[in-house]
Protein backbone atom coordinates (compact mmCIF):
# COMPACT_ATOMS: atom_id res chain seq x y z
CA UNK A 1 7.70 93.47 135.37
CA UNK A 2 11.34 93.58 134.96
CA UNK A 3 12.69 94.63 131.37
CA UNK A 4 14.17 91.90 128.83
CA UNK A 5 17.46 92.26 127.91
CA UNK A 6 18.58 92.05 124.35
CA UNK A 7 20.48 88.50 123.47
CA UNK A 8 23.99 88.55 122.62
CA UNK A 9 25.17 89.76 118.74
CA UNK A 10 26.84 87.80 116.18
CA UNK A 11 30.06 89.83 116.48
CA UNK A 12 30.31 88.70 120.12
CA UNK A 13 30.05 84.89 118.99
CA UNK A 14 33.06 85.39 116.78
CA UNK A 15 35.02 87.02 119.29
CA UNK A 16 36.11 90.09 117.89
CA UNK A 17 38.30 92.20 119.60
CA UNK A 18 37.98 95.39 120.34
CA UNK A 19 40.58 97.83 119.37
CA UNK A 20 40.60 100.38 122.84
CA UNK A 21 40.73 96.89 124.57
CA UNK A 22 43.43 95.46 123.05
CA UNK A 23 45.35 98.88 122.91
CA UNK A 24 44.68 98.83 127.17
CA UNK A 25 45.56 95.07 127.28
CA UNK A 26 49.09 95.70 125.58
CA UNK A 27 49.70 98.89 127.89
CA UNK A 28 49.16 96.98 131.10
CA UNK A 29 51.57 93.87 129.76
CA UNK A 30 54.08 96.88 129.18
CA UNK A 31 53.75 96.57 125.65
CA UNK A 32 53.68 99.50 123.00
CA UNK A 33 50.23 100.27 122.40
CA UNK A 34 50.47 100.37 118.36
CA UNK A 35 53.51 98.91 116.23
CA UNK A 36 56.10 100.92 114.78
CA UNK A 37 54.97 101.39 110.37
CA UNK A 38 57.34 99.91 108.52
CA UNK A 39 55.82 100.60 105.24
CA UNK A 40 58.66 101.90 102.35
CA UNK A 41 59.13 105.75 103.20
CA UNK A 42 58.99 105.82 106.73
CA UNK A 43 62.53 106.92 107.55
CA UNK A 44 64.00 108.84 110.63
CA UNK A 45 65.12 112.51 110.39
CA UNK A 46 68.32 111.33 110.43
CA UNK A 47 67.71 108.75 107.28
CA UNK A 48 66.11 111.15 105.45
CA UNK A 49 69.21 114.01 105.82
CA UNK A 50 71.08 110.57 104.63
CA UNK A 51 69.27 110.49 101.45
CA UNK A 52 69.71 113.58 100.23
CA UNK A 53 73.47 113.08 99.49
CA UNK A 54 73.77 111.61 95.78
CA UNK A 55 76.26 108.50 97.09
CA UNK A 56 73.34 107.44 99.57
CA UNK A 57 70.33 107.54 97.55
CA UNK A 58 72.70 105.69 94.44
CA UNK A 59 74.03 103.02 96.86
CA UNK A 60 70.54 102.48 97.76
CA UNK A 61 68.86 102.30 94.52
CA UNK A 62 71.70 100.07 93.76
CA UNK A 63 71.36 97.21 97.02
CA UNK A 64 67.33 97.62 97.20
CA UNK A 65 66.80 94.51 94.58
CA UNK A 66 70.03 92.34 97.08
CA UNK A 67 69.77 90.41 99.49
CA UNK A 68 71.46 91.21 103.25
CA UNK A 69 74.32 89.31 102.06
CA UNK A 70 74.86 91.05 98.74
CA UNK A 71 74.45 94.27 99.93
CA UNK A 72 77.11 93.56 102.55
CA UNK A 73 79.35 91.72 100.12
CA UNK A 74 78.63 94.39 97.20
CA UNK A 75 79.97 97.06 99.87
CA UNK A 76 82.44 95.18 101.39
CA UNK A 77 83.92 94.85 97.91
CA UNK A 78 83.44 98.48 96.54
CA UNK A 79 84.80 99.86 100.23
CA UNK A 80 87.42 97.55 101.08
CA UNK A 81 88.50 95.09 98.33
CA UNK A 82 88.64 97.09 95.42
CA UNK A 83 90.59 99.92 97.08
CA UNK A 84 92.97 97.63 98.62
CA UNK A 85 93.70 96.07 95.58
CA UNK A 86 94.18 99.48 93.86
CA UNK A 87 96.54 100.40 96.91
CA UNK A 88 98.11 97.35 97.25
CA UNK A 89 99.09 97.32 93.34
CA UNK A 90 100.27 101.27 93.67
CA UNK A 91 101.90 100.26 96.54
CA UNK A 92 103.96 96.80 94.99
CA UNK A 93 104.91 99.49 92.10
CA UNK A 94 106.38 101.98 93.85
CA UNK A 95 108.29 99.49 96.16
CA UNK A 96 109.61 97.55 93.14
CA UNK A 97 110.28 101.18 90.94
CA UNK A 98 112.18 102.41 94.22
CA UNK A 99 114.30 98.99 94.69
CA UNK A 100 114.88 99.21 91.10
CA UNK A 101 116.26 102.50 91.50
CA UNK A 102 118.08 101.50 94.88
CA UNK A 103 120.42 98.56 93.04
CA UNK A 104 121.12 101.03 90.15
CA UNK A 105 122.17 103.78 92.40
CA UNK A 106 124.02 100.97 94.32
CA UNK A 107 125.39 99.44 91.19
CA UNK A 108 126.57 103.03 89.91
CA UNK A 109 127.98 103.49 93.22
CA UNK A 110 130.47 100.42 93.06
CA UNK A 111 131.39 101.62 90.15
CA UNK A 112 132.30 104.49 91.04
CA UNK A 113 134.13 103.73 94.40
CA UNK A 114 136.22 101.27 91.83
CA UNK A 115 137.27 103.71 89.69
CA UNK A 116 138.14 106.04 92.01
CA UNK A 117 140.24 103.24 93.80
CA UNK A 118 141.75 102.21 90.43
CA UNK A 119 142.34 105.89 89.46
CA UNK A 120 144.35 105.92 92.66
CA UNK A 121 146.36 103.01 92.55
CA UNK A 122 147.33 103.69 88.97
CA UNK A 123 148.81 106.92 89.70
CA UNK A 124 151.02 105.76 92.18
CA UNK A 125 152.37 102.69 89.81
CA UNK A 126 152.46 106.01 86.95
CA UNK A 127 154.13 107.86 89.91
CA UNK A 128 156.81 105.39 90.27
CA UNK A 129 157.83 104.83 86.70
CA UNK A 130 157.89 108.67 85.56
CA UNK A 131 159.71 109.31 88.72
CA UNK A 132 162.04 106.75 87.94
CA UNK A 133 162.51 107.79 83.58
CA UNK A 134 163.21 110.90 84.68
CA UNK A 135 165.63 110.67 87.64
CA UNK A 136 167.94 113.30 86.06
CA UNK A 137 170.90 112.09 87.51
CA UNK A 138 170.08 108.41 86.09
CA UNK A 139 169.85 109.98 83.11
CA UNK A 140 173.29 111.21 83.06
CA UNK A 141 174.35 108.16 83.55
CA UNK A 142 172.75 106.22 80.92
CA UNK A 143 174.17 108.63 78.46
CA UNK A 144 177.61 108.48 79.49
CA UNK A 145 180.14 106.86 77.82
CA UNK A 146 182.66 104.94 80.09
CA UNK A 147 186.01 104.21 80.11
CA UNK A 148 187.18 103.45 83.61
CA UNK A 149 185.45 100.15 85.31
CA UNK A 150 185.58 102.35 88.60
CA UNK A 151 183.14 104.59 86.94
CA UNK A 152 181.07 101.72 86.39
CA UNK A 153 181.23 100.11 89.56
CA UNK A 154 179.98 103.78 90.98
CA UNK A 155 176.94 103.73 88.52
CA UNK A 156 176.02 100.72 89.64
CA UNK A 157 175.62 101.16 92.81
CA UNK A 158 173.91 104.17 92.31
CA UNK A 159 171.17 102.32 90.74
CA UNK A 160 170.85 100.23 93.06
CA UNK A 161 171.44 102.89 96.17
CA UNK A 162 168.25 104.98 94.65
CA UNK A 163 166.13 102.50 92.77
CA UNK A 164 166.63 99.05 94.39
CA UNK A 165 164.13 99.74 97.29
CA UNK A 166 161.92 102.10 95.44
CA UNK A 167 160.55 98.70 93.68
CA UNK A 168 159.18 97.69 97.04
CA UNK A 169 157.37 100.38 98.42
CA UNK A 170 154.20 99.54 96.22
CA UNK A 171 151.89 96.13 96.34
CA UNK A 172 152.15 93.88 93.18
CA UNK A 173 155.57 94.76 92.09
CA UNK A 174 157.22 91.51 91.30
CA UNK A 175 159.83 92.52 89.25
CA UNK A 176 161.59 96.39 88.46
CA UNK A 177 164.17 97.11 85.78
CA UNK A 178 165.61 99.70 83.74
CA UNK A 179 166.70 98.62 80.28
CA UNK A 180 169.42 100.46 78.70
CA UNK A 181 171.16 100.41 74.85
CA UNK A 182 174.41 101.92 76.38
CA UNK A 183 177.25 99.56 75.41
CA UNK A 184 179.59 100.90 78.20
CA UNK A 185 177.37 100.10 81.04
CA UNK A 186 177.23 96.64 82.06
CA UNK A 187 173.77 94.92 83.25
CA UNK A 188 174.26 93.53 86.85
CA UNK A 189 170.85 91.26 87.05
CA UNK A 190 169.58 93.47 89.47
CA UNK A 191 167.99 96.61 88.31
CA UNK A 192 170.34 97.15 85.17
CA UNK A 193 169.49 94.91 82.16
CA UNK A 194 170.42 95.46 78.35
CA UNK A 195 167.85 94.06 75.91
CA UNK A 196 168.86 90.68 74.37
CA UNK A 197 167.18 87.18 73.46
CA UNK A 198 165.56 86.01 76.94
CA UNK A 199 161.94 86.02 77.29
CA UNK A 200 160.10 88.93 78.12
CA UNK A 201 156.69 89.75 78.21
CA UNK A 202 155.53 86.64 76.37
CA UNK A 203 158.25 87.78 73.33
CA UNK A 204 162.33 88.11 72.89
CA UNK A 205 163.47 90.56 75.12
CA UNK A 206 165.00 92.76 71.65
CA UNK A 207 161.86 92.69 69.73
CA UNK A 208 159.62 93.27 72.71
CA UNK A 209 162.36 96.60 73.55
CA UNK A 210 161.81 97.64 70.16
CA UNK A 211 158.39 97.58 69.85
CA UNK A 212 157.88 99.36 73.10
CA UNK A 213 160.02 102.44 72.16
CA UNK A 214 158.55 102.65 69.10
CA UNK A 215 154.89 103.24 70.38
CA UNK A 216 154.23 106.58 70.66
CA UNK A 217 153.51 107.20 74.31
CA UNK A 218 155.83 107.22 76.97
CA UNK A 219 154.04 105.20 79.62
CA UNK A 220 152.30 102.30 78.89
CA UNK A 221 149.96 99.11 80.52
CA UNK A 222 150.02 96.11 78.55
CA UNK A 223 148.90 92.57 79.94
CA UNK A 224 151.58 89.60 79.11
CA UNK A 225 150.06 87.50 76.25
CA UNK A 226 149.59 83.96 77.76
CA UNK A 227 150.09 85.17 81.45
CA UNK A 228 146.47 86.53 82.47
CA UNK A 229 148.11 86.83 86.39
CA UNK A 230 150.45 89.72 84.98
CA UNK A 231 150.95 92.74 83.20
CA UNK A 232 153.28 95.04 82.75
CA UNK A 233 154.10 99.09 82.79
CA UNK A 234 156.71 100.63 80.72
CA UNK A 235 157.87 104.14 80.22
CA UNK A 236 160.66 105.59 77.47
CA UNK A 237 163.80 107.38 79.44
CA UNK A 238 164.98 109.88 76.81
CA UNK A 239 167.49 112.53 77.37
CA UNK A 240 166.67 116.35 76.94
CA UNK A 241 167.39 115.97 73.00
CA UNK A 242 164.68 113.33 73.05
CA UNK A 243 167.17 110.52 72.03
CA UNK A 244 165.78 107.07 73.43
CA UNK A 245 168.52 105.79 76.42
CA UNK A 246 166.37 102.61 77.84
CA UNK A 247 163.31 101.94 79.38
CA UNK A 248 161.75 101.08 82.89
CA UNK A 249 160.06 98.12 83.21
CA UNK A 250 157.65 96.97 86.13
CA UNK A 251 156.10 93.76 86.42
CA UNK A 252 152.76 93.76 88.28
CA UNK A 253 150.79 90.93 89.88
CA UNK A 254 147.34 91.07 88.89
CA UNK A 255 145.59 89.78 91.74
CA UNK A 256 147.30 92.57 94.10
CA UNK A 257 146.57 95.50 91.99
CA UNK A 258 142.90 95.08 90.32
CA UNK A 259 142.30 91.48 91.41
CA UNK A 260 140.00 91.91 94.52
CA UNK A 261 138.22 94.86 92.89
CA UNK A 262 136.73 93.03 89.71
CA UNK A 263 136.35 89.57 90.80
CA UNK A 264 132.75 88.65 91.73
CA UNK A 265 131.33 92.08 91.51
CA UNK A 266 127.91 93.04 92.39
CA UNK A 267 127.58 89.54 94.40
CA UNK A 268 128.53 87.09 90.82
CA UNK A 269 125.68 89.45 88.88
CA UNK A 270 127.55 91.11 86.69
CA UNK A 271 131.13 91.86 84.86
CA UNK A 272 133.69 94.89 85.70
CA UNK A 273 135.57 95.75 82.98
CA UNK A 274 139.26 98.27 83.33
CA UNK A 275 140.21 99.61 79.70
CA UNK A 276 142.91 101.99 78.55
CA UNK A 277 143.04 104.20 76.32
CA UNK A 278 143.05 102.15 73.47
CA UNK A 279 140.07 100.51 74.70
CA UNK A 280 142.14 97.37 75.29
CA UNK A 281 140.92 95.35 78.67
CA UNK A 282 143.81 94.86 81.14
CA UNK A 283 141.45 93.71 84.14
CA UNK A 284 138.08 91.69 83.88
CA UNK A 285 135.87 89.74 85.78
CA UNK A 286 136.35 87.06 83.30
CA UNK A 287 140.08 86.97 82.67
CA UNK A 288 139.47 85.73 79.21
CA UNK A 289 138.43 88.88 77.79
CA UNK A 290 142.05 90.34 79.34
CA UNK A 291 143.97 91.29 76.50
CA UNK A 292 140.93 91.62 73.87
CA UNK A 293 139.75 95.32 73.01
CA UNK A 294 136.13 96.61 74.27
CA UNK A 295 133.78 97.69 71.67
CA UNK A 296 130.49 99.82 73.28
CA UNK A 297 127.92 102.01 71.57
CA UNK A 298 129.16 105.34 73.18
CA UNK A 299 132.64 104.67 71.30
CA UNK A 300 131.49 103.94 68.45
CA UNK A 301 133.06 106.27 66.56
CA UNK A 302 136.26 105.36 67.24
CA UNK A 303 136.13 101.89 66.30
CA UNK A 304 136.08 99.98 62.33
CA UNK A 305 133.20 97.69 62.09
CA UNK A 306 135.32 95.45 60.30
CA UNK A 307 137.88 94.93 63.39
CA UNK A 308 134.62 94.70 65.56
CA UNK A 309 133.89 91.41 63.88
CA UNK A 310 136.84 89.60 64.99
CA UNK A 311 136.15 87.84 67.79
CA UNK A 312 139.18 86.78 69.00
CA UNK A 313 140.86 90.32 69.66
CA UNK A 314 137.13 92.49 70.56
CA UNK A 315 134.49 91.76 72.57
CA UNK A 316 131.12 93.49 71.13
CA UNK A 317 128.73 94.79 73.81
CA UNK A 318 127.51 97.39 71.51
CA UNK A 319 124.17 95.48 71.27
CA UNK A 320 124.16 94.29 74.43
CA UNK A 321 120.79 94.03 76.62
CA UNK A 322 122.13 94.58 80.07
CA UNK A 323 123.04 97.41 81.93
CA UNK A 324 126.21 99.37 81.01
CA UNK A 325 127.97 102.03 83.41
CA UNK A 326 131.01 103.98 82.23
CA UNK A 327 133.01 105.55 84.56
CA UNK A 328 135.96 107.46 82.94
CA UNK A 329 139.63 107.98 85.13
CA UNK A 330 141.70 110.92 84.44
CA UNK A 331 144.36 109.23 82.80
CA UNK A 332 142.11 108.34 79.72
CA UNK A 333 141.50 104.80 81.17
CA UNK A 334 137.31 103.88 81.80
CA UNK A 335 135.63 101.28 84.47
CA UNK A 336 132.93 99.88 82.94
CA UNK A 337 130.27 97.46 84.59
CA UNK A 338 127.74 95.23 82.84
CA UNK A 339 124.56 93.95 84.82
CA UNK A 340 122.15 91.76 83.48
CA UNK A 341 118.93 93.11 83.26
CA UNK A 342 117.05 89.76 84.13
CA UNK A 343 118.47 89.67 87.80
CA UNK A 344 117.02 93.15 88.47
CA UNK A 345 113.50 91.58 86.51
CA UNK A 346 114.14 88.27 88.31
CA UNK A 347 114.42 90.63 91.40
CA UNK A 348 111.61 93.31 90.76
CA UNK A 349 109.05 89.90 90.02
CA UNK A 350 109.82 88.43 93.60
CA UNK A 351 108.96 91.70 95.28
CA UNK A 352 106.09 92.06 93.14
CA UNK A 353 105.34 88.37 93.83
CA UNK A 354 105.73 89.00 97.87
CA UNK A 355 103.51 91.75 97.78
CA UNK A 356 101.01 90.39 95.83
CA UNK A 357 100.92 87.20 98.01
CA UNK A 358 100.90 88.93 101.32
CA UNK A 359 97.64 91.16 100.25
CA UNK A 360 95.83 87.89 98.66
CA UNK A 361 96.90 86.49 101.63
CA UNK A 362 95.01 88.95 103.50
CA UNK A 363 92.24 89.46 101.24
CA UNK A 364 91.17 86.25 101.47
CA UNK A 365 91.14 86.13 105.16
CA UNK A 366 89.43 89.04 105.15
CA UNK A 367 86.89 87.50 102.69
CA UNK A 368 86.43 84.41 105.01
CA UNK A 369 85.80 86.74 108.61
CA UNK A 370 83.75 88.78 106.42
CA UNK A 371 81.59 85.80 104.87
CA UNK A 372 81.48 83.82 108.31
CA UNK A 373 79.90 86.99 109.31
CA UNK A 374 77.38 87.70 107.14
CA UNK A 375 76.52 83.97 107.05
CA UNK A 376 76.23 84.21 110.94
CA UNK A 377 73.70 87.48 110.44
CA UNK A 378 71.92 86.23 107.70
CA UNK A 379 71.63 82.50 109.94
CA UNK A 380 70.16 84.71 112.70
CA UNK A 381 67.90 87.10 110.73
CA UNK A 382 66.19 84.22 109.14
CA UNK A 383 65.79 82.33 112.51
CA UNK A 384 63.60 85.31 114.10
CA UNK A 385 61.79 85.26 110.13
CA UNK A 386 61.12 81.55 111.15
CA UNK A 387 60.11 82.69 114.82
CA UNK A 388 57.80 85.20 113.93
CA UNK A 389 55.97 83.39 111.14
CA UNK A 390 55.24 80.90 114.25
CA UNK A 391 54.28 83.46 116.03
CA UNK A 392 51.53 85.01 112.89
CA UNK A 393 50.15 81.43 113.17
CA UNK A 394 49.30 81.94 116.92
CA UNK A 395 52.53 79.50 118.36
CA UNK A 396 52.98 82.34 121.29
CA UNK A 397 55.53 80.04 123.10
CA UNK A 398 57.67 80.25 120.07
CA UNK A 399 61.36 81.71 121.19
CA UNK A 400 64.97 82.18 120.00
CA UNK A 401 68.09 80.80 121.99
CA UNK A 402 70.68 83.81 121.70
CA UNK A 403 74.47 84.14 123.23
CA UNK A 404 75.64 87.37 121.32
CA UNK A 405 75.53 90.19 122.81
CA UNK A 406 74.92 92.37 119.52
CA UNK A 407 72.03 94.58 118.26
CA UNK A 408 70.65 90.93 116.64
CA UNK A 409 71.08 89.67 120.09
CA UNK A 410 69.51 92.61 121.55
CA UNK A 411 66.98 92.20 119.06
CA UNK A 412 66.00 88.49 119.43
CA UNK A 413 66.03 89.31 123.36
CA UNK A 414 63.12 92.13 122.67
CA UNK A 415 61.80 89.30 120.46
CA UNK A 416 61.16 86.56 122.95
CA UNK A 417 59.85 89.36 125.72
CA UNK A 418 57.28 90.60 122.48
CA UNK A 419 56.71 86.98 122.21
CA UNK A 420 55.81 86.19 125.59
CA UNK A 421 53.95 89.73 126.35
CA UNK A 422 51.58 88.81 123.40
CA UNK A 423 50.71 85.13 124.34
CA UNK A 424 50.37 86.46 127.84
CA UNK A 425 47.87 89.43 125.86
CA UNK A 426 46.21 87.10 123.96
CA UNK A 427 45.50 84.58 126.71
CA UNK A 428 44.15 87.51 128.58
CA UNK A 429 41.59 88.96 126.13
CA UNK A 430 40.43 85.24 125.41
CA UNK A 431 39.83 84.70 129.23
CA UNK A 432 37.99 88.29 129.32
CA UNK A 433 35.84 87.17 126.36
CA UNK A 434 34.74 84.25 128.02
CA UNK A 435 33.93 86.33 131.02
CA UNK A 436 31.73 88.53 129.38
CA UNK A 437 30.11 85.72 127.92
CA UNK A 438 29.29 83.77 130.83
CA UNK A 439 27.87 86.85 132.29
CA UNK A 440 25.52 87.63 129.75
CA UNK A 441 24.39 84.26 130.12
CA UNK A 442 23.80 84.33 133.82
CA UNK A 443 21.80 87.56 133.23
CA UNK A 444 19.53 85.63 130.98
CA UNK A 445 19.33 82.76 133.39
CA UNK A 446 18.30 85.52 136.17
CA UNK A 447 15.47 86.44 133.70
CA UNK A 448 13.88 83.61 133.76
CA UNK A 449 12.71 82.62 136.61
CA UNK A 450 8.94 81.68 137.85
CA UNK A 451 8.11 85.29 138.59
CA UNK A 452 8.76 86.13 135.17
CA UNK A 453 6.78 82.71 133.98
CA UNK A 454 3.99 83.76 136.10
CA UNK A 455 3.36 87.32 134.75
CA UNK A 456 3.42 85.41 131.20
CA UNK A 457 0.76 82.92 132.37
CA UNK A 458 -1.48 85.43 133.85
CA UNK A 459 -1.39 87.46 130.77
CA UNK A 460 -2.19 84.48 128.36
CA UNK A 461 -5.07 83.94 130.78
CA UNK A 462 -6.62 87.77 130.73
CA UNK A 463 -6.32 87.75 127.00
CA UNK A 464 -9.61 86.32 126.03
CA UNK A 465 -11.42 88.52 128.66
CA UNK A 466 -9.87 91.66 127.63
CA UNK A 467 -11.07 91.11 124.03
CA UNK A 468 -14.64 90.89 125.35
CA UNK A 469 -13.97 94.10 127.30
CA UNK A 470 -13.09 95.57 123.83
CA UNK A 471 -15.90 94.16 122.35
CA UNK A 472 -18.44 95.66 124.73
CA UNK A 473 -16.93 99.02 124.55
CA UNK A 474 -17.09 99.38 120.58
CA UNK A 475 -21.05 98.17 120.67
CA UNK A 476 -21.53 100.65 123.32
CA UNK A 477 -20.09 103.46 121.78
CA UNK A 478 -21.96 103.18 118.87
């Protein structure tokens, strides 16, 4: 009689897989044949030598409660916006310090190239009138007393023989005379003039004679009241006693000796200022101030507070806000500049305003690649999310359309081959279940057959004859 075979268990009916089969089943289809952990911990060697430098294990204690896109914005921002920003304001600083510093060194440089220029010019218009006082031999003659015309005549022409030309070998000279008190010599229009009532000089020609050899220097610059185009250089010609025999006058155009170096200065930002030694202005950018006297902090001590307060013969910058240079000469005489402060703010602001645009400018681009980016990442990394929670509901045929070629790319490619590998796993281990199945069912068909229902039958039929047997044997063994 062949053997019965047991009937199939209940684990078989639910279809339970079995682990070495499914680990063969995923080898064959290629397939790793256990999953990677990815429980918290589980880090490479190289992770783990990450970790044990302080910045790592704080910047990840910091991102572990963000999400992808704050910890890529958080570090975007700590590694690239806030130090640009930082170096981008150092930077706009120490641009705008150093162009500050540029126009002031420029600015003190102009002054100093014009007072060096005026330093020159005025010794050669000095030059000519000290040269001129103290011609010895026109000396002589001035202090002469003469008798015969002929005498006179020979004088004259002297004058004119040695001075006449001398007038004309220096820009700006518009008019050259020697004055003389000497009643003897006559006055031929030319160079030889005695002091009378004409107009000189804004004043009689006596008065203004009078008043000029009784100053106490020698040489003098003095601007023409009323005439802001001219001014005028004097010096005394005195014999060796140091009696008083005339004066040389020379009358300068203003425009050809200081014009072109203190009109629009510094490109119409500031003022350029010449001053003598009395601090009285004989060239300015604003020819109103010609003539006035220049009060400034550093001179303070030579000036009366109460002349400082009239207006009409000082101008104050004692207490002025903008940028003074001084440049002394050495004849006594000063250059001084005035800049306004504001144009070098004004100019300092639209640096700082350039700079300052161009990195927003910049920063904000960056901000927009960098957020297109991480939107694009973030897009993708919660597509496969979506992809694989098809695939934990058994949707095998689920799979992600991908262009980039990137590690998400990559990725989503190893994805879709996962995807298909599994369904193709899956499909396989159902179809081998229902083999095994079918099997054990044919087995229990091959069981029964009418062999097997004969041998039952024949036993059912012995049964009540073998209990007799029994019967008789127990009776007869008693």
């Amino acid at each position: 009689m062949n053997g019965i075979s047991c009937y199939p268990s209940n684990s078989q009916e639910h279809k339970h897989i079995d682990t070495a089969q499914l680990s063969r089943k995923r080898r064959e289809a290629g397939m790793p044949a256990s999953l990677p952990s990815a429980a918290a911990g589980h880090f490479s060697g190289k992770e783990r030598g990450l970790l044990r430098f302080p910045l790592s294990r704080w910047i990840i204690r910091f991102t572990r409660g963000m999400s992808l896109r704050g910890k890529i914005l958080s570090l975007y921002v700590l590694i690239l916006l806030l130090p640009t920003l930082l170096l981008g304001s150092g930077s706009a600083y120490l641009v705008a310090r150093g162009f500050h510093n540029s126009y002031l060194s420029a600015v003190d440089e102009t002054v100093l190239q014009t007072a060096q220029i005026t330093d020159f010019s005025k010794r050669n218009y000095d030059l000519l009138a000290v040269r001129t006082a103290t011609d010895g031999e026109l000396i002589a003659r001035l202090s002469r007393q003469y008798v015969d015309m002929t005498e006179v005549v020979d004088t004259v022409n002297y004058v004119d023989r040695t001075f006449l030309l001398t007038g004309k070998y220096l820009p700006g000279i518009l008019d050259f005379r020697i004055y003389h008190t000497n009643d003897t010599l006559v006055q031929d229009g030319q160079l030889l003039w005695r002091p009378e009532s004409r107009i000189i000089a804004g004043q009689k020609e006596s008065a203004w004679y009078r008043d000029t050899m009784a100053a106490a220097e020698p040489l003098k610059w003095s601007s023409v009241p009323g005439s802001q185009d001219r001014f005028v250089i004097t010096h005394k010609i005195v014999d060796r006693t140091g009696t008083p025999l005339g004066l040389v006058y020379i009358l300068l155009d203003y425009d050809a000796v200081f014009g072109e170096r203190v009109d629009r200065p510094f490109n119409d930002k500031g003022s350029l200022f010449i001053v003598d030694n009395n601090r009285s202005i004989l060239a300015a950018t604003d020819r109103e101030q010609i003539g006035k006297r220049l009060a400034l902090s550093e001179w303070q001590e030579e000036l009366q507070e109460d002349d400082i307060n009239d207006k009409a013969h000082w101008l104050d910058l004692t207490h002025s806000k903008e940028l003074l240079i001084v440049k002394p000469l050495s004849s006594g005489w000063s250059v001084v500049s005035s800049t306004a402060m504001r144009q070098l703010s004004t100019q300092d602001r639209m640096i700082l305003l350039l700079i300052a645009g161009i990195t927003i400018f910049f920063l904000l681009l960056s901000v927009s690649l960098m957020m297109t980016v991480v939107q694009n990442i973030v897009r993708r990394i919660r597509k496969l999310g979506n992809r694989m929670g098809d695939l934990s509901r058994g949707e095998f045929e689920a799979a992600i359309r991908y262009s980039e070629r990137d590690e998400l790319g990559d990725l989503e490619n190893r994805f879709n081959l996962m995807s298909e590998r599994l369904g193709k796993l899956v499909e396989d281990i159902t179809q081998a279940g229902l083999q095994e199945k079918e099997q054990a069912f044919r087995a229990l068909q091959a069981q029964i057959n009418p062999h097997f229902i004969y041998n039952s039958l024949g036993l059912l039929r012995c049964a009540p004859w073998m209990r007799g047997i029994r019967s008789k044997f127990r009776l007869s063994t008693r």
